[in-house]
N, C-alpha and C. Protein backbone atom coordinates (compact mmCIF):
# COMPACT_ATOMS: atom_id res chain seq x y z
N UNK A 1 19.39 19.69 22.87
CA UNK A 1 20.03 18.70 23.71
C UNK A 1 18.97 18.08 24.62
N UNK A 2 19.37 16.82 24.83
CA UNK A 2 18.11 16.14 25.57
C UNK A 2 18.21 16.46 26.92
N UNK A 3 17.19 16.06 27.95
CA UNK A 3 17.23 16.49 28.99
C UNK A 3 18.11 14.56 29.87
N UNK A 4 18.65 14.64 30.78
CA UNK A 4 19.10 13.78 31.28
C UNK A 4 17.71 13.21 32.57
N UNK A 5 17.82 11.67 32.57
CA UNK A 5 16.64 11.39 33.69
C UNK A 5 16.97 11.43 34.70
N UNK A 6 16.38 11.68 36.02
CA UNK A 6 17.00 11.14 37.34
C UNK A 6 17.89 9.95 37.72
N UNK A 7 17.35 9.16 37.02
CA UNK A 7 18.28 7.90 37.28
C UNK A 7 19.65 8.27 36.89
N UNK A 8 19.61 8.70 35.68
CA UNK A 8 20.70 8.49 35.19
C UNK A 8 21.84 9.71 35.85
N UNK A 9 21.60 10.70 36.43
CA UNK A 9 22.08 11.76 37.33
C UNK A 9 22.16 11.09 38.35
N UNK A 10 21.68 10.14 39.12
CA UNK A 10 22.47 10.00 40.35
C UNK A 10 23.52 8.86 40.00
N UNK A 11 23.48 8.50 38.95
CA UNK A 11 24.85 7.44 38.53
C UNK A 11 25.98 8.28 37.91
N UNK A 12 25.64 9.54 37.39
CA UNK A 12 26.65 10.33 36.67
C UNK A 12 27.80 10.41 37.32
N UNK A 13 29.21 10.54 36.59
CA UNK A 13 30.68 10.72 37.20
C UNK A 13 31.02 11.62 36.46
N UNK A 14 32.61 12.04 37.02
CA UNK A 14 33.21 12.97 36.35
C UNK A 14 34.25 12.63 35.36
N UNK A 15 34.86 13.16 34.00
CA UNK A 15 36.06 12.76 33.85
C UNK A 15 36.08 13.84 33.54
N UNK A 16 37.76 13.88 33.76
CA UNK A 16 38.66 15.05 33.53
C UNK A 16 39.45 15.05 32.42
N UNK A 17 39.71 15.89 31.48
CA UNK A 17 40.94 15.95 31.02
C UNK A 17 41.89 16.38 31.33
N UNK A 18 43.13 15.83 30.66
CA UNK A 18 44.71 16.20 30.98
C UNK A 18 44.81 17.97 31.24
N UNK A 19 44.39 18.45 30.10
CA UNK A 19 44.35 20.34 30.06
C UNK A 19 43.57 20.66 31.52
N UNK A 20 42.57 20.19 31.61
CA UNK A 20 41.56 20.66 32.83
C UNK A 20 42.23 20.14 34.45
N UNK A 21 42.69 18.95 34.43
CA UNK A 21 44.26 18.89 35.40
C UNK A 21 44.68 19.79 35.69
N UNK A 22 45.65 19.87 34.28
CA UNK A 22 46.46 21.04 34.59
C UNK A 22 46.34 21.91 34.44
N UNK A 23 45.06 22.46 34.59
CA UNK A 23 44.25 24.01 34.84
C UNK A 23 44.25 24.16 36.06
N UNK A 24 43.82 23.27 36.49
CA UNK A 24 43.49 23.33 38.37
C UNK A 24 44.83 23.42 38.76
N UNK A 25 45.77 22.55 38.78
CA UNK A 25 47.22 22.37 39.14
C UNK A 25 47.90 23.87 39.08
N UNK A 26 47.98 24.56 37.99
CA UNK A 26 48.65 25.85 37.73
C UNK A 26 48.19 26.73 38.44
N UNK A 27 46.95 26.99 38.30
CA UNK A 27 46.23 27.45 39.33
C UNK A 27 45.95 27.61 40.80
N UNK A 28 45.86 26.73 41.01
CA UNK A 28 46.46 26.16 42.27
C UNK A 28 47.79 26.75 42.76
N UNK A 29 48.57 26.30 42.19
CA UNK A 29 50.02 26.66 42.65
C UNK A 29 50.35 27.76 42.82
N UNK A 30 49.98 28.82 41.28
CA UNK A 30 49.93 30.51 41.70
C UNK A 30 48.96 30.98 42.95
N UNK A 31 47.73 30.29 43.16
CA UNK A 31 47.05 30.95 44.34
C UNK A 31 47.94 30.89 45.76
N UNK A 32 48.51 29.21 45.57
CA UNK A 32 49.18 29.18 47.05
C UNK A 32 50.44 29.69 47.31
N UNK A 33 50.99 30.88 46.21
CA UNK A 33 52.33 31.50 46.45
C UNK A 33 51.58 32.64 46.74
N UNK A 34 50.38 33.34 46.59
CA UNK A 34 49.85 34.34 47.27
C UNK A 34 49.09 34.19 48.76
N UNK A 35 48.85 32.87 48.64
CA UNK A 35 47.86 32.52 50.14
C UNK A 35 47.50 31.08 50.31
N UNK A 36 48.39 30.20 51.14
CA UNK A 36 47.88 29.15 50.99
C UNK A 36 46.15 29.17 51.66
N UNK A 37 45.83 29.77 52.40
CA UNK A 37 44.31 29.98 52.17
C UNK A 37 43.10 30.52 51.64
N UNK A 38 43.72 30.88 50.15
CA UNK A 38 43.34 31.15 49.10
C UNK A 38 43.33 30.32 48.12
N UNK A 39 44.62 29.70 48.29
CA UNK A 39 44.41 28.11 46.98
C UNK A 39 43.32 26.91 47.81
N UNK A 40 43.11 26.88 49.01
CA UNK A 40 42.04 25.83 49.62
C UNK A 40 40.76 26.60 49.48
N UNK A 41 40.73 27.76 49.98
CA UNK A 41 39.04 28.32 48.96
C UNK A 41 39.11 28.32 47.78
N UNK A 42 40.11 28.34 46.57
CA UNK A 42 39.92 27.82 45.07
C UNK A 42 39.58 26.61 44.72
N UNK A 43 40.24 25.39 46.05
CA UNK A 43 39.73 24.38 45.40
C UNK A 43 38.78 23.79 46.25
N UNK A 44 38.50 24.41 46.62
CA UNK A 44 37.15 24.22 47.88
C UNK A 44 35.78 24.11 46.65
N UNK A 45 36.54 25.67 45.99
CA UNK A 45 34.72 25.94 45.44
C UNK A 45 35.01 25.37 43.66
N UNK A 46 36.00 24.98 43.49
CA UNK A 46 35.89 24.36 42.49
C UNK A 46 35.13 22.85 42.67
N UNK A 47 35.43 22.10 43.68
CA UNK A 47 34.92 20.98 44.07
C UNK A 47 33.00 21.19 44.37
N UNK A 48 33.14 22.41 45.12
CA UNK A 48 31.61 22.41 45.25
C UNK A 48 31.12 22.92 43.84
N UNK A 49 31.19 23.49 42.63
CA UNK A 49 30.72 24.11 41.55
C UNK A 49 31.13 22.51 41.00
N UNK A 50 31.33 21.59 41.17
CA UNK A 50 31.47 20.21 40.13
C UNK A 50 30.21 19.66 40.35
N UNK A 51 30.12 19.71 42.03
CA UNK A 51 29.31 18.96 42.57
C UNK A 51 27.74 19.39 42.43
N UNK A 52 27.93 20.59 42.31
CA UNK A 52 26.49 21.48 41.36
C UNK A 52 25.76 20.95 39.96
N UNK A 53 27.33 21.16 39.08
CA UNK A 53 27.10 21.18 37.57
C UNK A 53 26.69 19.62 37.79
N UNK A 54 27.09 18.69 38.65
CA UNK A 54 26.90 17.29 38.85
C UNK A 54 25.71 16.95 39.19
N UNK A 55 25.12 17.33 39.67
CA UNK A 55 23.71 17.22 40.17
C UNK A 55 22.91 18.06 39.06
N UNK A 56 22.98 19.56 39.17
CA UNK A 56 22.34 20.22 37.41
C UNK A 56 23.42 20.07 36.39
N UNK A 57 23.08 19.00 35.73
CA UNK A 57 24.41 19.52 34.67
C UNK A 57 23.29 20.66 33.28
N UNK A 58 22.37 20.90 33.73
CA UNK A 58 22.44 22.03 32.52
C UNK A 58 22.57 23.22 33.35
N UNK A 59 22.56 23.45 34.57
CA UNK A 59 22.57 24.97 34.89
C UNK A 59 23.86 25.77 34.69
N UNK A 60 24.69 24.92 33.84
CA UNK A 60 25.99 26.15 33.10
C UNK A 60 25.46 26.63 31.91
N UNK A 61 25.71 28.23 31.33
CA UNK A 61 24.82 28.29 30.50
C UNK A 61 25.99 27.58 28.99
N UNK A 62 24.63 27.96 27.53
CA UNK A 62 25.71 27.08 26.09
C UNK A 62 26.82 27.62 26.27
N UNK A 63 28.15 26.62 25.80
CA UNK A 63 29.08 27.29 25.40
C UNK A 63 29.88 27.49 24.28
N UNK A 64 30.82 28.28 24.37
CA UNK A 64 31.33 29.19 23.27
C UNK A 64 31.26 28.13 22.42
N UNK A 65 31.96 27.29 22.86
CA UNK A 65 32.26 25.67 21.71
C UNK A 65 31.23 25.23 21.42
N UNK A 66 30.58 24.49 20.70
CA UNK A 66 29.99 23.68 19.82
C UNK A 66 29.51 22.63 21.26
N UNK A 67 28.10 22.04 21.78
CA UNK A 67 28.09 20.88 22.65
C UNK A 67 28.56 21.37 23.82
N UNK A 68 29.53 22.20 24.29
CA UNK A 68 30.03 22.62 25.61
C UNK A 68 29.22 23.70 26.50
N UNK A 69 29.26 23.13 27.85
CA UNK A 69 28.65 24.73 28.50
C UNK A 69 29.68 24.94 29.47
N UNK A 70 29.10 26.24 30.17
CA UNK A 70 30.09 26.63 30.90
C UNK A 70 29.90 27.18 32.13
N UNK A 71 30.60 26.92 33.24
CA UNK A 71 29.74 27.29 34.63
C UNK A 71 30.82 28.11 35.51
N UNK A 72 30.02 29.45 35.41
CA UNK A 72 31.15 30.80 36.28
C UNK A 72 31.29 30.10 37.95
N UNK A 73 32.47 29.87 38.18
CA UNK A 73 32.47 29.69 39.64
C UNK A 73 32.30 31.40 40.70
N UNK A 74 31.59 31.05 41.38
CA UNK A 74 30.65 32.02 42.05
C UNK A 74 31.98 33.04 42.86
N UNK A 75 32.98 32.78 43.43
CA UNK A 75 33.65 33.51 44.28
C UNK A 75 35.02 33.88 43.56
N UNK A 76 35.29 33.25 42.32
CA UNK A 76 36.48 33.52 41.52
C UNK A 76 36.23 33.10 40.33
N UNK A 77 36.99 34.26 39.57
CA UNK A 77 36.74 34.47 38.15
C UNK A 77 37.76 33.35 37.42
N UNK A 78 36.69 32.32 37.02
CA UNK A 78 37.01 30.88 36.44
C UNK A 78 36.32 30.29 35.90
N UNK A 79 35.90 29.87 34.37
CA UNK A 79 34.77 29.32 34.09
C UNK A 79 34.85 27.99 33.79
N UNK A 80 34.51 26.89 33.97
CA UNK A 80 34.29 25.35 33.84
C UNK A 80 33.82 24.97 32.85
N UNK A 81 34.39 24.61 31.65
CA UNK A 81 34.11 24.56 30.69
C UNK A 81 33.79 22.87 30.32
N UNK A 82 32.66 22.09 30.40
CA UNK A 82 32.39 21.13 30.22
C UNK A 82 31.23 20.35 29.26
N UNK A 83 31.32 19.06 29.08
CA UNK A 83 30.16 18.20 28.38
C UNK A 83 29.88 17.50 28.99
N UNK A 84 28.37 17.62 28.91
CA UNK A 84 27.53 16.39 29.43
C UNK A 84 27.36 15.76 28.25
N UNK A 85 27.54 14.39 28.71
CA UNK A 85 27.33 12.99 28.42
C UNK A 85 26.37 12.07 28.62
N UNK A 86 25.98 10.85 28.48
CA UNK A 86 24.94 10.42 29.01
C UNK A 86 25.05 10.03 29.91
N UNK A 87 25.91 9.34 30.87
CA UNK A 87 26.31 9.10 32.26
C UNK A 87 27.60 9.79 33.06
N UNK A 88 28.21 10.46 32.39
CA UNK A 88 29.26 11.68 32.83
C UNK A 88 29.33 12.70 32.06
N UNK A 89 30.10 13.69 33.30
CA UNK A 89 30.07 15.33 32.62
C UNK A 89 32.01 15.13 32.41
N UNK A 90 32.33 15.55 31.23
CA UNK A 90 33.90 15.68 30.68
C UNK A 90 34.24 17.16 31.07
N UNK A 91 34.62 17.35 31.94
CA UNK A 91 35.47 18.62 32.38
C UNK A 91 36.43 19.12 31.38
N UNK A 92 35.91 20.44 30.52
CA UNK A 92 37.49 20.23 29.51
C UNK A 92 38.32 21.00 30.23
N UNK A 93 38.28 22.33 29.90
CA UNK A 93 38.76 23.53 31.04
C UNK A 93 38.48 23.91 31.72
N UNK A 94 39.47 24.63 32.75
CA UNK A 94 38.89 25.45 34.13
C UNK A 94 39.99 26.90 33.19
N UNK A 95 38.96 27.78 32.81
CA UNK A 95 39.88 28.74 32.36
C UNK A 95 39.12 30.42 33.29
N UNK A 96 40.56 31.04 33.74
CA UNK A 96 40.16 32.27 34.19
C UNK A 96 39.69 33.64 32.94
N UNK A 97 38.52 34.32 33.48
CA UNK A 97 37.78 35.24 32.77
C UNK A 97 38.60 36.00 31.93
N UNK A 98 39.60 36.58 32.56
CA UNK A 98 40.71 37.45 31.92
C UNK A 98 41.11 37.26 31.02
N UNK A 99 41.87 36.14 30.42
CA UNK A 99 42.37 35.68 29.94
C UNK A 99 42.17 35.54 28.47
N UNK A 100 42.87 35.24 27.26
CA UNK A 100 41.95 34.88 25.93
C UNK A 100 41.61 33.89 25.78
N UNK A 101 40.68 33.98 24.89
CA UNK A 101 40.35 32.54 24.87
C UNK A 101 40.83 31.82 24.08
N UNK A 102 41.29 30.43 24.75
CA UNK A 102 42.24 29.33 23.87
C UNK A 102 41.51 28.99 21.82
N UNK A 103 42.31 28.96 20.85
CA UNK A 103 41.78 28.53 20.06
C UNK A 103 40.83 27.47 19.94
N UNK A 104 41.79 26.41 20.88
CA UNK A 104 40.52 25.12 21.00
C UNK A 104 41.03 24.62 22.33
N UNK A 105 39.84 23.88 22.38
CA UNK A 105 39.42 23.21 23.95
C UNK A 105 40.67 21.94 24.10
């Protein structure tokens, strides 16, 4: 995989998919029936781990998928399952560690 230039990293954006939405959303919602100040540190550090992979987008390591990597969020067990692009990173999933893993992305 090629390496991305500076230029082109400080123009990079995000897109999301529909699944990766509603990863955060579900998520979300179960944290804030245990703590609503537990679902604002989930999406606290999900926002700061975007803004990481956004600035390095290779420091998630390969992932399972084909083209995808994946970036452990540091304070909860959740991995960010995304592609870089040439001017954006495609967020596919936000999937928790536990869990199995989906057939496909």
């Amino acid at each position: 995989m090629k390496k991305l230039s500076k230029e082109c990293l400080k123009k990079m954006w995000v897109n999301w998919t529909k699944s990766a939405l509603k990863d955060i959303e579900n998520e979300a919602n179960y944290l804030n029936k245990i703590s609503p100040s537990i679902e604002d540190a989930f999406l606290h550090e999900v926002e700061k781990s975007i803004d990481l992979v956004k600035k390095y987008p290779e420091l998630g390591r390969i992932g399972r998928v084909s083209e995808t990597r994946e970036f452990i969020l540091k304070k909860f067990q959740y991995i960010l399952v995304y592609l870089i692009k040439e001017s954006c990173l495609d967020i596919i999933r936000l999937l928790h560690t536990s869990r199995k893993w989906p057939n496909s992305l």
